[in-house]
C-alpha atoms as a PDB file:
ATOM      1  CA  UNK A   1      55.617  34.295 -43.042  1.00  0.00           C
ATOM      2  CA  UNK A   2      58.025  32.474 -45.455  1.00  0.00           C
ATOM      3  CA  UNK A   3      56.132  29.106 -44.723  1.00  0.00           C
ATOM      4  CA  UNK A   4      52.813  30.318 -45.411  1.00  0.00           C
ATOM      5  CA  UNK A   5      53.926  31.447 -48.767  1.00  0.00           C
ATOM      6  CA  UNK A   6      55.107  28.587 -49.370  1.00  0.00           C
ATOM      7  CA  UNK A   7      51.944  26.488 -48.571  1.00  0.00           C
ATOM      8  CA  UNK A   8      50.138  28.836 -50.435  1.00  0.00           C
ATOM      9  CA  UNK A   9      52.069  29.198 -53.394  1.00  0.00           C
ATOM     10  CA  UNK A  10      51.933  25.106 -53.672  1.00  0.00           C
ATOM     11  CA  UNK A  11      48.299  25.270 -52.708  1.00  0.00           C
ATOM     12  CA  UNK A  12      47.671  26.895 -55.506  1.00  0.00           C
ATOM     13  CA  UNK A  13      49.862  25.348 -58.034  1.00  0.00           C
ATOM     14  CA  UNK A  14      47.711  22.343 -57.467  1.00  0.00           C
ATOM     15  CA  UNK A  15      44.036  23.823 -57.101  1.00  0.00           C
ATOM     16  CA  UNK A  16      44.052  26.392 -60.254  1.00  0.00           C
ATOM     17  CA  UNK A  17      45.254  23.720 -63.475  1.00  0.00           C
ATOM     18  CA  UNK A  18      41.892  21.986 -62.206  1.00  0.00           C
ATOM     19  CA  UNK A  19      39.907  25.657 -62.073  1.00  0.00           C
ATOM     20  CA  UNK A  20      40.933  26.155 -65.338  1.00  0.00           C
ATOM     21  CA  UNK A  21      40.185  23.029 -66.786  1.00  0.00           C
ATOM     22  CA  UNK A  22      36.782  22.766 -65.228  1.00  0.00           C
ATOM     23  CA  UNK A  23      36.770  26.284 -66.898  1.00  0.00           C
ATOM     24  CA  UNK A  24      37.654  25.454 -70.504  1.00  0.00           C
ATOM     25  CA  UNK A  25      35.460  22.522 -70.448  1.00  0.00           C
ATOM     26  CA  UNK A  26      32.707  24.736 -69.924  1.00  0.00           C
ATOM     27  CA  UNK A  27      33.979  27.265 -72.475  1.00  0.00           C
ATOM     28  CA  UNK A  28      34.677  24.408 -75.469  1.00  0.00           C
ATOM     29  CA  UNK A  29      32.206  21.653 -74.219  1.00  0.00           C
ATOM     30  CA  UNK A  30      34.773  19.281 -73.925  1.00  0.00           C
ATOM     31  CA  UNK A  31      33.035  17.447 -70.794  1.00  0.00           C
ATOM     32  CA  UNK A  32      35.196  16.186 -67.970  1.00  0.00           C
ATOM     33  CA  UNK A  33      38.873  15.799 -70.347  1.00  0.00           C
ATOM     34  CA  UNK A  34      40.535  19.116 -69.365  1.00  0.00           C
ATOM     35  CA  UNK A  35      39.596  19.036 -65.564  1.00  0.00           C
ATOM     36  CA  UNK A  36      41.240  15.210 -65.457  1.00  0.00           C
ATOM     37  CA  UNK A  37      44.243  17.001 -67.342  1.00  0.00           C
ATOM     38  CA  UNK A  38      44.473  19.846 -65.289  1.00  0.00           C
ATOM     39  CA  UNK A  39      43.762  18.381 -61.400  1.00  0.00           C
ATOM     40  CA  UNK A  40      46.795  15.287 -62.879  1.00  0.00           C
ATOM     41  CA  UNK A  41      49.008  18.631 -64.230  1.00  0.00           C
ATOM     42  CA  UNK A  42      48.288  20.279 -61.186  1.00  0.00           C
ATOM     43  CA  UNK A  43      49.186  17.062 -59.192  1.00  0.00           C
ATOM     44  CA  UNK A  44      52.064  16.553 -60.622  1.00  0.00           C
ATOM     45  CA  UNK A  45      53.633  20.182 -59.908  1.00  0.00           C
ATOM     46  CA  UNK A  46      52.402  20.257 -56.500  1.00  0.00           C
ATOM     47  CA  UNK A  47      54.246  17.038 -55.658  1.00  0.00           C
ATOM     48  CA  UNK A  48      57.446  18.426 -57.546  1.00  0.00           C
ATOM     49  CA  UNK A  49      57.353  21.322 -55.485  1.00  0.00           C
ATOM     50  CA  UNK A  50      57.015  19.878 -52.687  1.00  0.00           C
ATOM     51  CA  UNK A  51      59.704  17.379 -53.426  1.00  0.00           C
ATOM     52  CA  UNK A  52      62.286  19.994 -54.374  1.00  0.00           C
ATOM     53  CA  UNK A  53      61.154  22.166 -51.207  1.00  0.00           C
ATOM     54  CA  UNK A  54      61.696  18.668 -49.051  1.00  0.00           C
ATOM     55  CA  UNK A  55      65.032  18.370 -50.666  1.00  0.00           C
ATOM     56  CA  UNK A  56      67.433  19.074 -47.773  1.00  0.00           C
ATOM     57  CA  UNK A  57      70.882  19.517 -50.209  1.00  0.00           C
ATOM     58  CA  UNK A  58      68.867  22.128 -52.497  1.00  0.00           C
ATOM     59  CA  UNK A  59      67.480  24.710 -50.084  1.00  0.00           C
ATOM     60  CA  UNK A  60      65.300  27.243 -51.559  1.00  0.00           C
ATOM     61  CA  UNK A  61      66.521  30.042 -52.689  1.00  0.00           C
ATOM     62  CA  UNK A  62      70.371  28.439 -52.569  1.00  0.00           C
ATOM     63  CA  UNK A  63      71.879  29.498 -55.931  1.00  0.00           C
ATOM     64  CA  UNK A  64      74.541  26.695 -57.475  1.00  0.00           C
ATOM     65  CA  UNK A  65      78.123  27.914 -57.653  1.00  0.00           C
ATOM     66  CA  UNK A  66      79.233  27.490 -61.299  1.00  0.00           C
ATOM     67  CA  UNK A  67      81.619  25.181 -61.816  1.00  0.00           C
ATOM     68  CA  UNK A  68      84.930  27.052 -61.959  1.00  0.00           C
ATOM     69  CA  UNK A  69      87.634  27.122 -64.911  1.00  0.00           C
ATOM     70  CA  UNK A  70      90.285  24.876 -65.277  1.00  0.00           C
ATOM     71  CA  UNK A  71      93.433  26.269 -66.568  1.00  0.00           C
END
């Protein structure tokens, strides 16, 4: 169950910046300059995610200690 949140969460985070700029370009006539915009935005925080999901010494939800005081 965790997994397909996961994939769907990311699924997401790359499909809707590209919905909403197809969106907005309707709304303002802009023509095709906030879709391009959105699906590289979206792109770009897919592949982050995914990264930083991939990223075996930062498991998700794994909370950094804070560095402790020094006397």
């Amino acid at each position: 169950m965790v997994w397909s949140s996961r994939v769907t969460t990311i699924s997401l985070e790359m499909a809707v910046p590209g919905l909403v700029g197809v969106w907005l370009d309707r709304r303002l006539g802009t023509g095709m300059l906030l879709v391009v915009v959105g699906v590289i935005l979206g792109f770009a925080l897919g592949m982050w995610h995914l990264i930083k999901l991939a990223n075996p010494t930062n498991p998700p939800g794994h909370q950094k200690k804070p560095p402790e005081e020094t006397k």
